[in-house]
Structures are given as C-alpha cells and as structure tokens.
C-alpha atoms as a PDB file:
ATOM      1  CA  UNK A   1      34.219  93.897-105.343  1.00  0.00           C
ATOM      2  CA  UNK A   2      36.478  94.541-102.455  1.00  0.00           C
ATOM      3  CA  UNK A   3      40.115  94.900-103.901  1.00  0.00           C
ATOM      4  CA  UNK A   4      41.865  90.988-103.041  1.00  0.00           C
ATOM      5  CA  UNK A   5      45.531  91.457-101.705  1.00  0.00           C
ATOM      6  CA  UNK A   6      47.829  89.883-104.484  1.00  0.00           C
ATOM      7  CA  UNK A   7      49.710  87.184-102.875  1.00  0.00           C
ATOM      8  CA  UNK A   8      53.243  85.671-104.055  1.00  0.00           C
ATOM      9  CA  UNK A   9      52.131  82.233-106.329  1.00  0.00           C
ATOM     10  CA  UNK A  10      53.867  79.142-106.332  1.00  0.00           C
ATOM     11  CA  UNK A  11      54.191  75.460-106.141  1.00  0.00           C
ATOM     12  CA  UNK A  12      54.885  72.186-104.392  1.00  0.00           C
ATOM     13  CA  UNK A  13      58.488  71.079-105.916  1.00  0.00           C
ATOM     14  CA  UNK A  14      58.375  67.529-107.359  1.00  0.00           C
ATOM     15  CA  UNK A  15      61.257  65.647-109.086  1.00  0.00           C
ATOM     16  CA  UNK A  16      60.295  64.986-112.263  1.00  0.00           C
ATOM     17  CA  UNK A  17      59.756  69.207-112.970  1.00  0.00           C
ATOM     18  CA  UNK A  18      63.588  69.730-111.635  1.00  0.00           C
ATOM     19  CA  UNK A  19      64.669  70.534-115.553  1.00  0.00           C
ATOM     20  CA  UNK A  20      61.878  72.134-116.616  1.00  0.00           C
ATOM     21  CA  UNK A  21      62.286  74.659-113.544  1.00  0.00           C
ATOM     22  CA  UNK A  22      66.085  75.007-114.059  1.00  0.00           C
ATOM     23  CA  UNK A  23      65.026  76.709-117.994  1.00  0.00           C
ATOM     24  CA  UNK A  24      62.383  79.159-116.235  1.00  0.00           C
ATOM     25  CA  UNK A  25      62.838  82.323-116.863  1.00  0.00           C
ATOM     26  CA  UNK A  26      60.834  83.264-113.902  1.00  0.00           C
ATOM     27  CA  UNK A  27      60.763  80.835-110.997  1.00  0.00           C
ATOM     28  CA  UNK A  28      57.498  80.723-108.771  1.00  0.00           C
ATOM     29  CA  UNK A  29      57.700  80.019-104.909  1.00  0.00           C
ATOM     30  CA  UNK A  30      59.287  76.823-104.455  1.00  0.00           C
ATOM     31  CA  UNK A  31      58.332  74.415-101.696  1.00  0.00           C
ATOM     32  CA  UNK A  32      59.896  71.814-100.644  1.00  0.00           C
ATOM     33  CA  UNK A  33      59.184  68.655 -99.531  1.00  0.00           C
ATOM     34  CA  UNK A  34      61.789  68.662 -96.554  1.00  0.00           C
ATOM     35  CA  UNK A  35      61.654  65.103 -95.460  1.00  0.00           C
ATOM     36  CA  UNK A  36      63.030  64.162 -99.094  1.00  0.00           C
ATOM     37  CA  UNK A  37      66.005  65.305 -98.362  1.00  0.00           C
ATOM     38  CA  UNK A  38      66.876  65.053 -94.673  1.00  0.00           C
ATOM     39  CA  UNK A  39      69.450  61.887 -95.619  1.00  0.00           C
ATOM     40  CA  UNK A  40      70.753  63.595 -98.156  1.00  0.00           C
ATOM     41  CA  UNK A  41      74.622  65.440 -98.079  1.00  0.00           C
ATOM     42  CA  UNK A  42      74.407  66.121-102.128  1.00  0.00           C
ATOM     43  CA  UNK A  43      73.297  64.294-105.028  1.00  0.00           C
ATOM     44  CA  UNK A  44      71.074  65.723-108.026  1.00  0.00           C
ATOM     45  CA  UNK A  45      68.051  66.821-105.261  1.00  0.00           C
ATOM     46  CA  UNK A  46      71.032  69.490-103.763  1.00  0.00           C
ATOM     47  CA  UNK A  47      71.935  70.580-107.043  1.00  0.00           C
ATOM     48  CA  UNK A  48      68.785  71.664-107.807  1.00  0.00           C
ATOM     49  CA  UNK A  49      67.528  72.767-104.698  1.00  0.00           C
ATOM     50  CA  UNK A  50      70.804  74.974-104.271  1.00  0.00           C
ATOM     51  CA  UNK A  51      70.523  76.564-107.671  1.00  0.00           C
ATOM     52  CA  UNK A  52      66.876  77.616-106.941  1.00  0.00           C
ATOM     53  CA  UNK A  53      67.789  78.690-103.800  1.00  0.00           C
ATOM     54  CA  UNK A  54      69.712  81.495-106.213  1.00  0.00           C
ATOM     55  CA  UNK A  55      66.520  82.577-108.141  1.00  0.00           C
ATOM     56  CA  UNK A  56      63.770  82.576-106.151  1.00  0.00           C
ATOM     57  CA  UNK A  57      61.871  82.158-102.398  1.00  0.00           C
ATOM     58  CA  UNK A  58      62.186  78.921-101.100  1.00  0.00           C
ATOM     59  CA  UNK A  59      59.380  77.505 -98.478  1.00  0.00           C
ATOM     60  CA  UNK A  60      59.899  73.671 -96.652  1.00  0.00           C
ATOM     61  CA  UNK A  61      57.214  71.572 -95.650  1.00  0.00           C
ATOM     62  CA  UNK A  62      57.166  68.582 -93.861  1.00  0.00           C
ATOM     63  CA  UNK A  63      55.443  65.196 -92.994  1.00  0.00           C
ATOM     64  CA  UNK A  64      57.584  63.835 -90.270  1.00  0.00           C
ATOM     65  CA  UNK A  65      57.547  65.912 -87.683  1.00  0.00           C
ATOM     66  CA  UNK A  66      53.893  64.542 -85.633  1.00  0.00           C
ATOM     67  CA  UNK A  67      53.969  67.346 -83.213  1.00  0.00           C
ATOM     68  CA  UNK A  68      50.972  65.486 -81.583  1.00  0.00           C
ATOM     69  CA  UNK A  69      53.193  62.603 -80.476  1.00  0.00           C
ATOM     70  CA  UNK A  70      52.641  62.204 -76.432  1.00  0.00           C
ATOM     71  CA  UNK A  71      56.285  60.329 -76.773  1.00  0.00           C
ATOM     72  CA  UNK A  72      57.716  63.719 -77.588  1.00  0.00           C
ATOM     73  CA  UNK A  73      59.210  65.361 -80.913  1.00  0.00           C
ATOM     74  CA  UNK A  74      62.155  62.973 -82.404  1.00  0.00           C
ATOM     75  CA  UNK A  75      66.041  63.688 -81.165  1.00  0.00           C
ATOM     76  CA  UNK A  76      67.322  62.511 -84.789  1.00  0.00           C
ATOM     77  CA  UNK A  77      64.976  64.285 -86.573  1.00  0.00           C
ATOM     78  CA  UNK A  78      65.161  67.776 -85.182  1.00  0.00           C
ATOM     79  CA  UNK A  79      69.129  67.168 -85.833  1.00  0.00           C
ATOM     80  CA  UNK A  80      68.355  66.082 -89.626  1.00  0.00           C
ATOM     81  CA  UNK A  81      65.869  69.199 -90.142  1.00  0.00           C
ATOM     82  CA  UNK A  82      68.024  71.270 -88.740  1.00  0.00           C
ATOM     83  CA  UNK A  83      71.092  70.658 -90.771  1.00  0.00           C
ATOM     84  CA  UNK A  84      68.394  71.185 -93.955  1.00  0.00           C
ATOM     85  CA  UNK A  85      66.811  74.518 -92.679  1.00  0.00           C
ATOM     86  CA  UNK A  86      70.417  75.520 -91.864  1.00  0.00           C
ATOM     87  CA  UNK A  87      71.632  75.021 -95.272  1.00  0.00           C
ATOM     88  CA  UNK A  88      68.975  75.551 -97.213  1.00  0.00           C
ATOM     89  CA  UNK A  89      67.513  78.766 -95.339  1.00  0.00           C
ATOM     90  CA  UNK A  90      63.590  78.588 -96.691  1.00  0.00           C
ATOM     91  CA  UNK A  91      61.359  81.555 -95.760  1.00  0.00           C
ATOM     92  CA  UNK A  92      58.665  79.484 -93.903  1.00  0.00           C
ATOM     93  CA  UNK A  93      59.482  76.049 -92.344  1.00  0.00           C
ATOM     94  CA  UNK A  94      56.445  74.216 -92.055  1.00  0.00           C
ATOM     95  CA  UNK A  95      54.712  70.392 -90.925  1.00  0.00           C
ATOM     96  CA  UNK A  96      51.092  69.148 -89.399  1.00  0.00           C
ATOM     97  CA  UNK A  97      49.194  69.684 -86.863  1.00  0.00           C
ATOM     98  CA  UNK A  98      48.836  66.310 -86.331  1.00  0.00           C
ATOM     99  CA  UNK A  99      50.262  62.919 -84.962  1.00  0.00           C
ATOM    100  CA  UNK A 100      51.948  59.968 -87.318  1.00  0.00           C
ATOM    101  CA  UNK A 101      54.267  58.154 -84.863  1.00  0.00           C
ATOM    102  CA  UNK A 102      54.244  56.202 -81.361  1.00  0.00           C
ATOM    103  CA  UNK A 103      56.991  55.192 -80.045  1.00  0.00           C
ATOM    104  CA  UNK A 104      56.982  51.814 -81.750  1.00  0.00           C
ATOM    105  CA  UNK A 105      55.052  52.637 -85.073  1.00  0.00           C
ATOM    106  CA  UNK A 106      54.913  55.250 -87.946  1.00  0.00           C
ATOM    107  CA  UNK A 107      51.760  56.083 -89.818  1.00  0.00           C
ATOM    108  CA  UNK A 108      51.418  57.044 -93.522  1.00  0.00           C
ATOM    109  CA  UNK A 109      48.533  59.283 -92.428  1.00  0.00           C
ATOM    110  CA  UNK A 110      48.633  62.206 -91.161  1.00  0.00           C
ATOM    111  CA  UNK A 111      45.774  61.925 -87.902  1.00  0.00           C
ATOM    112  CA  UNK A 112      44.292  64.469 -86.526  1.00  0.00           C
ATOM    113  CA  UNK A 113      44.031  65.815 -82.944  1.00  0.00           C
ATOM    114  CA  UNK A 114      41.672  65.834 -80.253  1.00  0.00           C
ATOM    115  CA  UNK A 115      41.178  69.462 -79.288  1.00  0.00           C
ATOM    116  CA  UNK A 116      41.726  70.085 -75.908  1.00  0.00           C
ATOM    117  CA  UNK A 117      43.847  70.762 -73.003  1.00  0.00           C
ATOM    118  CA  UNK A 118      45.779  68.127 -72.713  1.00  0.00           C
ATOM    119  CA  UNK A 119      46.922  67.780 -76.038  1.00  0.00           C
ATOM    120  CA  UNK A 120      47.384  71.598 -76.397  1.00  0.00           C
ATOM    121  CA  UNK A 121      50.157  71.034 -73.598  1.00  0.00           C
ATOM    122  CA  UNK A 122      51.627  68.179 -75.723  1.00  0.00           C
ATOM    123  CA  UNK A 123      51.430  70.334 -78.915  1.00  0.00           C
ATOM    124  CA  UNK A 124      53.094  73.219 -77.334  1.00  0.00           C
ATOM    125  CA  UNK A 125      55.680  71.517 -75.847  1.00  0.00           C
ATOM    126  CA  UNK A 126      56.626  69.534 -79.037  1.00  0.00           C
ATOM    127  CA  UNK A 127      56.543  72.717 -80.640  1.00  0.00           C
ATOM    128  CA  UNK A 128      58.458  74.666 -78.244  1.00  0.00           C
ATOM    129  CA  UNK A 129      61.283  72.126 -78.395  1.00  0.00           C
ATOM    130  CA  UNK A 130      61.132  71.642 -82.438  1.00  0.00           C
ATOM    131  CA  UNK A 131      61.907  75.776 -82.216  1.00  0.00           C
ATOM    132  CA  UNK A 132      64.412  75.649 -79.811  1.00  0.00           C
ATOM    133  CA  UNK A 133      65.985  73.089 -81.772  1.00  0.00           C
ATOM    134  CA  UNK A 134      65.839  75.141 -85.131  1.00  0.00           C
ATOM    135  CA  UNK A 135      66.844  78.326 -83.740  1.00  0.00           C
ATOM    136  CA  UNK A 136      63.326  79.582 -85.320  1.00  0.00           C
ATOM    137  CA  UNK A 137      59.681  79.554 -85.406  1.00  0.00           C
ATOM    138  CA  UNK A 138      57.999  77.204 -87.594  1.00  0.00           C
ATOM    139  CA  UNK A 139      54.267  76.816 -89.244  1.00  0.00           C
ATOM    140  CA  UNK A 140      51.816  74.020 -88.536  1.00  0.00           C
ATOM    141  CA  UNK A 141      48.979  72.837 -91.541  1.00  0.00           C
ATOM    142  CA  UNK A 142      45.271  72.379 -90.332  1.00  0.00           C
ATOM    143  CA  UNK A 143      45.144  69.063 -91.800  1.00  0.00           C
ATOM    144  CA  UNK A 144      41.792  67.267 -93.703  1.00  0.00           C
ATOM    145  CA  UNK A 145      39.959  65.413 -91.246  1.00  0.00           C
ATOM    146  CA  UNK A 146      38.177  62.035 -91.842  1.00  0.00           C
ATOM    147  CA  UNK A 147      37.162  61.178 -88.176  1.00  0.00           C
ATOM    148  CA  UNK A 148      36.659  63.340 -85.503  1.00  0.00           C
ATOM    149  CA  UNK A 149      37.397  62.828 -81.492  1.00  0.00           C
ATOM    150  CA  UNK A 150      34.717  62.659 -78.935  1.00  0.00           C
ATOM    151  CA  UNK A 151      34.923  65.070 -76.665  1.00  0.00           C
ATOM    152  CA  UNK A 152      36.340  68.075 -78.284  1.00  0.00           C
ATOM    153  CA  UNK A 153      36.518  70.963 -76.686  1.00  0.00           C
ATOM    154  CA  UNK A 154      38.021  73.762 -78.915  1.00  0.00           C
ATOM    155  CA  UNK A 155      36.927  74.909 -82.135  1.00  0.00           C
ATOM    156  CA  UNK A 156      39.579  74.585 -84.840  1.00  0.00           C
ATOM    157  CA  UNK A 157      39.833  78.070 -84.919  1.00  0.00           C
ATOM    158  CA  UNK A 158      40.248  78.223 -81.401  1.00  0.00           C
ATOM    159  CA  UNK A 159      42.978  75.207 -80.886  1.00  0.00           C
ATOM    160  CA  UNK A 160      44.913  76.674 -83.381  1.00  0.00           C
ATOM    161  CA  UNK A 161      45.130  80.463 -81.471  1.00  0.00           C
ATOM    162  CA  UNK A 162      45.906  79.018 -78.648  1.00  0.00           C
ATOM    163  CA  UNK A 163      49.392  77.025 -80.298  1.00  0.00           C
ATOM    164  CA  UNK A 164      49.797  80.143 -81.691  1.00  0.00           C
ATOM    165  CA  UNK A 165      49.783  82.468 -78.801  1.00  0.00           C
ATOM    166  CA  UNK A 166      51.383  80.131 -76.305  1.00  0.00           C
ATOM    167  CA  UNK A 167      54.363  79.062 -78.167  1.00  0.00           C
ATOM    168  CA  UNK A 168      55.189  82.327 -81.254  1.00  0.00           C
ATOM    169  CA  UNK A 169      54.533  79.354 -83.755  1.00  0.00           C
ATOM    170  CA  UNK A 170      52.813  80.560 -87.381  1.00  0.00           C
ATOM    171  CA  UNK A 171      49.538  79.011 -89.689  1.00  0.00           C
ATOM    172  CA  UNK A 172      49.931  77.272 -92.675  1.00  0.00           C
ATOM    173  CA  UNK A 173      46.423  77.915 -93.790  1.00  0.00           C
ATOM    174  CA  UNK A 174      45.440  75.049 -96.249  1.00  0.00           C
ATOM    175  CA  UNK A 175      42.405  76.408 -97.369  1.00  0.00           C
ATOM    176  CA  UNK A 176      41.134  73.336 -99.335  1.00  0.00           C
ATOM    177  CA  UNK A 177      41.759  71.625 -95.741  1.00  0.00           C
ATOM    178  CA  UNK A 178      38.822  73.721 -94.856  1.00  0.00           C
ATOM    179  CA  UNK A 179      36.561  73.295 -97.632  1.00  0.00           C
ATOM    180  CA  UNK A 180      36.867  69.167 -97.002  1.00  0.00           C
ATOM    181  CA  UNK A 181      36.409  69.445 -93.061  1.00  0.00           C
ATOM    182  CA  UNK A 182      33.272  72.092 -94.424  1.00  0.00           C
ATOM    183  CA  UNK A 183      31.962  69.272 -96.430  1.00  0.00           C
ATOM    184  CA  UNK A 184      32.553  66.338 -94.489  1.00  0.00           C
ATOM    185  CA  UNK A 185      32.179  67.518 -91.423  1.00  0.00           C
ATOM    186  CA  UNK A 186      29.689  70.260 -91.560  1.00  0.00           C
ATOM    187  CA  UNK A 187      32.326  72.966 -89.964  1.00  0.00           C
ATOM    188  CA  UNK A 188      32.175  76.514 -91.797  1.00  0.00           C
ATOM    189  CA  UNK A 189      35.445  77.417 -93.347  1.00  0.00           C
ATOM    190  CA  UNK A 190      34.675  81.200 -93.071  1.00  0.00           C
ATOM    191  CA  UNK A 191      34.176  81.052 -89.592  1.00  0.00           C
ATOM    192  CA  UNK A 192      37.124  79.148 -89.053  1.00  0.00           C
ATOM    193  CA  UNK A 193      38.577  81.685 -90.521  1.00  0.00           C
ATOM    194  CA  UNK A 194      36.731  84.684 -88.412  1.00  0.00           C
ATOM    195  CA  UNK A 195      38.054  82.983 -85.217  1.00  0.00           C
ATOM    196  CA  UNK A 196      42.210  82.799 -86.269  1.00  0.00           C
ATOM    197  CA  UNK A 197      44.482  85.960 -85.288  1.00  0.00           C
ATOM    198  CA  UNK A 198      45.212  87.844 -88.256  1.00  0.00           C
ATOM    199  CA  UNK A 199      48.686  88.181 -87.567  1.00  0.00           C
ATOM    200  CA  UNK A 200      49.184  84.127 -87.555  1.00  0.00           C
ATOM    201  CA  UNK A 201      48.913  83.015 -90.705  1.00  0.00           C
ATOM    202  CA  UNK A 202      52.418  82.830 -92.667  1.00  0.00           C
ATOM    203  CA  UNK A 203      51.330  80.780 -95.656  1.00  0.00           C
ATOM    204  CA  UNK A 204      48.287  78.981 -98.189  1.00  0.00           C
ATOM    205  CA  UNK A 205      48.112  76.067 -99.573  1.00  0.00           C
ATOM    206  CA  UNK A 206      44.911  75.322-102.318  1.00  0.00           C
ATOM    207  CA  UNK A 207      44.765  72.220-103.891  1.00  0.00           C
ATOM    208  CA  UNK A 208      42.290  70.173-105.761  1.00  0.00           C
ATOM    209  CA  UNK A 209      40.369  66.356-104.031  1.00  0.00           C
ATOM    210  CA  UNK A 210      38.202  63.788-105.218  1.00  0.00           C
ATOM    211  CA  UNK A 211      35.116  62.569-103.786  1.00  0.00           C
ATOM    212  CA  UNK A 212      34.733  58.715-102.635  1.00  0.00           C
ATOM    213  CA  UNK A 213      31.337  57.291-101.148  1.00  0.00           C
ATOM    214  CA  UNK A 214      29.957  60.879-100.918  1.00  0.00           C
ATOM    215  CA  UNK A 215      32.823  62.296 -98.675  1.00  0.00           C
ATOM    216  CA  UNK A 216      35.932  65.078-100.045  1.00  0.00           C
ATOM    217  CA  UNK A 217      39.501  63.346-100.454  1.00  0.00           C
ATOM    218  CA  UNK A 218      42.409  65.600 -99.914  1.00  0.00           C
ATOM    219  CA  UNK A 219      44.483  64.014-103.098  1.00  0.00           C
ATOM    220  CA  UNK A 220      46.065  66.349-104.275  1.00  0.00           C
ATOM    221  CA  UNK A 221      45.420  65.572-108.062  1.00  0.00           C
ATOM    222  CA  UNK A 222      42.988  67.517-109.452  1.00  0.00           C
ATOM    223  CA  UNK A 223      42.171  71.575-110.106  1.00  0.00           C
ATOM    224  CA  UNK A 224      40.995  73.345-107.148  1.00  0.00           C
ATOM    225  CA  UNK A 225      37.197  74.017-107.232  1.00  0.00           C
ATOM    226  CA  UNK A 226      35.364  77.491-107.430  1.00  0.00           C
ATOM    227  CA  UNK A 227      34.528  76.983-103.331  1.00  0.00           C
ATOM    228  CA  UNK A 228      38.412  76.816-102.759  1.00  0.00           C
ATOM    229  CA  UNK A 229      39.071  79.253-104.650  1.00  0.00           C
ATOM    230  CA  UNK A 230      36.284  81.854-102.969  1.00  0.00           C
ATOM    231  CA  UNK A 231      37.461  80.482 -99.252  1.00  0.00           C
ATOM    232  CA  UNK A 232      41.171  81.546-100.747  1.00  0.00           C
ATOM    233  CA  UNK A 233      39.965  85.354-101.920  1.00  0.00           C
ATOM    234  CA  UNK A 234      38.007  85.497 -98.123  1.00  0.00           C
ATOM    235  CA  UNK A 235      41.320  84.444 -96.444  1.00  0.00           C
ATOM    236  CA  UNK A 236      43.647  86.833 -98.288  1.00  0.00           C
ATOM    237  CA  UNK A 237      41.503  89.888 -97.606  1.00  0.00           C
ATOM    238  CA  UNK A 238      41.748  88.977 -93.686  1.00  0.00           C
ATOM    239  CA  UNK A 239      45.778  87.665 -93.606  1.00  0.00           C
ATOM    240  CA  UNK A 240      46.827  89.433 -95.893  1.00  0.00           C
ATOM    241  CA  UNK A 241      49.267  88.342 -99.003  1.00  0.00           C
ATOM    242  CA  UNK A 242      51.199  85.041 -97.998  1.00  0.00           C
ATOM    243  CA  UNK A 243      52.972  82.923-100.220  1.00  0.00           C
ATOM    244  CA  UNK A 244      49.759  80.705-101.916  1.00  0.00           C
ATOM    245  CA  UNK A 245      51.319  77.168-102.727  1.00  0.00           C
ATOM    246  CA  UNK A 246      49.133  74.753-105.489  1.00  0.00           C
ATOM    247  CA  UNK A 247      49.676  71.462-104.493  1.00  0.00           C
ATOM    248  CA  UNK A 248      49.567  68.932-107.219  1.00  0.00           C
ATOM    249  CA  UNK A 249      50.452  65.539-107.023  1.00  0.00           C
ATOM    250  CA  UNK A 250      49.023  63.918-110.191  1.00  0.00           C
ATOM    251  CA  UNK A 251      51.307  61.670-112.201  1.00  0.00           C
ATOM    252  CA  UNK A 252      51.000  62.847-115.173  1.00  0.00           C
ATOM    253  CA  UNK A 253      50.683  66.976-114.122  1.00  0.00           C
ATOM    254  CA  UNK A 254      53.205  69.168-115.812  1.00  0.00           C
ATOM    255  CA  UNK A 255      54.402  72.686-115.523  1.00  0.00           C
ATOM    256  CA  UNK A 256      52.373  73.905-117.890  1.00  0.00           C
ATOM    257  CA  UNK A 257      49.752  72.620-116.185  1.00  0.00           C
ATOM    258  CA  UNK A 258      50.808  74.316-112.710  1.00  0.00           C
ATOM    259  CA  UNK A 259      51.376  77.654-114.545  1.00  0.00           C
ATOM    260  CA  UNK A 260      47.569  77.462-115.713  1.00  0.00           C
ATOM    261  CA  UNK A 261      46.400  76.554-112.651  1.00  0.00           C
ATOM    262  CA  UNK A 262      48.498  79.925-111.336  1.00  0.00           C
ATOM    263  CA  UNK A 263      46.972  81.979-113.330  1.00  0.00           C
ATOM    264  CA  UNK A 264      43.775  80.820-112.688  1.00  0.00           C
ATOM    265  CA  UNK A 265      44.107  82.365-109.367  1.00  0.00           C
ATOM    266  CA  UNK A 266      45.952  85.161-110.304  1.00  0.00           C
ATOM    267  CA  UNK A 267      42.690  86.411-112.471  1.00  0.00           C
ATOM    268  CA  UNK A 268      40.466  85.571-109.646  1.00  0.00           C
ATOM    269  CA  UNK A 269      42.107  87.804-107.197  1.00  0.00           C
ATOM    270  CA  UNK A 270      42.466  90.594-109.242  1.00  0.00           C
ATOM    271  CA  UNK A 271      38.849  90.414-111.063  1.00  0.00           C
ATOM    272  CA  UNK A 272      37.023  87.757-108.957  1.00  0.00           C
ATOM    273  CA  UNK A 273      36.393  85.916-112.441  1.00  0.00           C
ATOM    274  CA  UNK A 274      36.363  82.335-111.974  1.00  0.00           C
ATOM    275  CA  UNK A 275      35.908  81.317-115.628  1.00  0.00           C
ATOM    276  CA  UNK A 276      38.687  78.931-116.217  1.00  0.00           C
ATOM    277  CA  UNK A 277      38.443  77.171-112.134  1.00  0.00           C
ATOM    278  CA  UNK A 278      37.388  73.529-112.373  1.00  0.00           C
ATOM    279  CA  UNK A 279      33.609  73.474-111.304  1.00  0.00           C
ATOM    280  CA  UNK A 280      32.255  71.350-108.895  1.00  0.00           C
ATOM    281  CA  UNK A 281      31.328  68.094-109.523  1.00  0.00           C
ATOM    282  CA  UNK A 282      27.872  66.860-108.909  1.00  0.00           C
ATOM    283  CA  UNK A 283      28.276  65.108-105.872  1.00  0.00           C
ATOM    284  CA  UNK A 284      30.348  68.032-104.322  1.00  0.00           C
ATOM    285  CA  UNK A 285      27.799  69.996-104.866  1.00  0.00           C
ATOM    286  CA  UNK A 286      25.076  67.691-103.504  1.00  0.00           C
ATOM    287  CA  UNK A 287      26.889  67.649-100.197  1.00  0.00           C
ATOM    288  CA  UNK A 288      27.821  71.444 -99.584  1.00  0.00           C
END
C-alpha cells in the first residue's frame, strides 16, 4: 500500500459540544460555522470561540456568501465577515461554489452553477472582490448536485482550475460531494480529482448522506461510507495533508461519537483498514 499522507483531523463546531470541547485535553481542528456569528459582538458563542482560538487551529466556513450571484457579492456581508475573520483569524476561510440569493430572494439551498464562461466571469469577479474585501484569499466547496444545467461546458474539475488560476482563490475539497455527484450523476470522483491542480486544494471535508428515491442526500447525519473514505485516501496522496473536517449534523451525535468517527480515518490512512467505516447500504451500492 502506498504510504497515505497523515492529515490534521477535526470537526464541524456545533453548540451543544461547546462544554464538552472546553474539558478536552486535546482539541481537534475546529470549524466554524461563520455565518453564526456575523451579528454577534460577544455573548457565550465568543467566549468559546475565543478560548479555542487559544488551543487549537481554527478553520471558518460559510453559507452566505453565493459567489454565483449575477447581482454581485453583498456590501454588508463582506463588512460582517470581515470584522469575524479579523478577529477571529481562522487558518482557511471558506463558502460555496454556488448561488443562494437574487437580489430580492434568499435560498436555503445551496444551487449549483452552470459551468461556463459567463458564469466563470461572475465567479471570479465575486471572488476577486470578497478577497479584496478580506485582505486574503479564501476557499470555495464543490457542492452536492441534484440537477444539472444544460449546456455545460467545463468539467468540474476544469471550472474549478480555472477560479483557481484566475483569481489565487483555494479548494475546499468535500470529498463526499464527489461520491454523491459520482452516484447521482454518473461523474467519476477520481477523475475529478486527476483534473484539479495539486497545489489548490487547502482543505477536506467527509461526511456521511442518506439515500431517498434511489438518489445520495448530502445530510450530514450519518458515518461516512467505505467509498468516501477510499476517494479521501486517493485525494490525500495527490494534495497532500490538509486539514480533513467530519461533518456531522445529527441531533443526537456526540463527541464521542465524532472522536470514533476520527479515528476511523486515522486507521485507514495509516493501514488502509476500513473495519470499523459504516458500509454501504444496499441501495448505495445498487447505484454505484
């Protein structure tokens, strides 16, 4: 087995672990959900956040920013996230590539992006301008994709390069992203990742999904699957040891739960044992 890079582990900050990560002796890689706290000035949320800050590597993700918006980035909101990054100075800044605002309505999706020119001009500039704003460069998330455009023209692979290269910008690699869009769409995830510049991806995300009417769910509440986990080991021997972030959103997940989940990855990387990963459900399977 070819030797796996061993990346920095960590997890997607929620609320209702704030204690329980405060007692840790040894704090994972935080991330934050940034839009959480743009309104805030203090409160319990700072507390926390700025006592972490002390112990271990903060990362900041976002939801808000729809960098796909032909109505251009938000004024208020590039004020907002920058007073955050500012003051809470995270080691990767990062939101979608997608769009999830007009200039009249917000979405509680995050849509995805018809690749081509004209919306790689609209990207870049959006992205441009968020960076100017921030004083830095920040990462964009290949999102899970439940519809796709007519008319595309790029590859993902190939759309996201080009974002890249025009405007300094980083990769958020969600690599269970990849495995849904594999599954759903009938893209391969490995050549996805053959076709990205090594030197643009900043950060993973795995998580776990569901499966509804024969189609993968990005939900966020369940373990991530041997196939993530493989796609993970392919993408860390080509980019190299980023922060990996398990996201877990499940009401009733706990830290103990997260650590196990950790180390789940931890032994796959270093022995490519995959033992204690969640196996693929039936239907999964049935459409890989």
């Amino acid at each position: 087995m070819t030797a796996r890079p061993a990346p920095p582990w960590g997890v997607g900050l929620r609320s209702i672990h704030f204690h329980e990560w405060e007692v840790e002796a040894q704090l994972p890689v935080l991330e934050v959900m940034s839009d959480n706290f743009l309104r805030q000035r203090g409160g319990p949320g700072w507390y926390h956040l700025e006592r972490y800050a002390e112990r271990t590597t903060l990362v900041a993700h976002g939801v808000g920013l729809s960098v796909g918006s032909a109505g251009g980035v938000h004024p208020q909101y590039l004020r907002m996230l920058k007073d955050f990054v500012d003051r809470l100075q995270p080691q990767v800044v990062s939101d979608h590539l997608c769009f999830s605002r007009s200039h009249a309505h917000n979405s509680f999706d995050l849509l995805p992006l018809k690749r081509c020119p004209e919306m790689l001009e609209i990207i870049c500039d959006n992205v441009s301008r968020t960076q100017e704003a921030l004083g830095r460069t920040i990462a964009l998330e290949n999102v899970s994709e439940y519809v796709e455009w007519k008319g595309n023209t790029l590859s993902e692979g190939e759309f996201l390069n080009a974002i890249c290269e025009r405007t300094g910008c980083g990769i958020l690699l969600d690599v269970n992203n990849l495995y849904v869009n594999q599954v759903n769409f009938g893209r391969s995830a490995l050549q996805t990742l053959q076709e990205l510049k090594t030197s643009h991806v900043v950060q993973y995300h795995v998580a776990g999904h569901t499966v509804c009417d024969g189609y993968l769910n990005d939900t966020h509440d369940k373990p991530v699957c041997p196939e993530v986990w493989k796609i993970l080991g392919e993408a860390l021997l080509r980019f190299g040891p980023q922060p990996v972030i398990l996201e877990n959103d499940a009401d009733e997940i706990t830290v103990s739960d997260l650590k196990a989940e950790i180390r789940v990855g931890q032994q796959f990387v270093r022995t490519g044992d995959l033992s204690g990963a969640h196996p693929l459900r039936e239907k999964e399977m049935s459409t890989s």
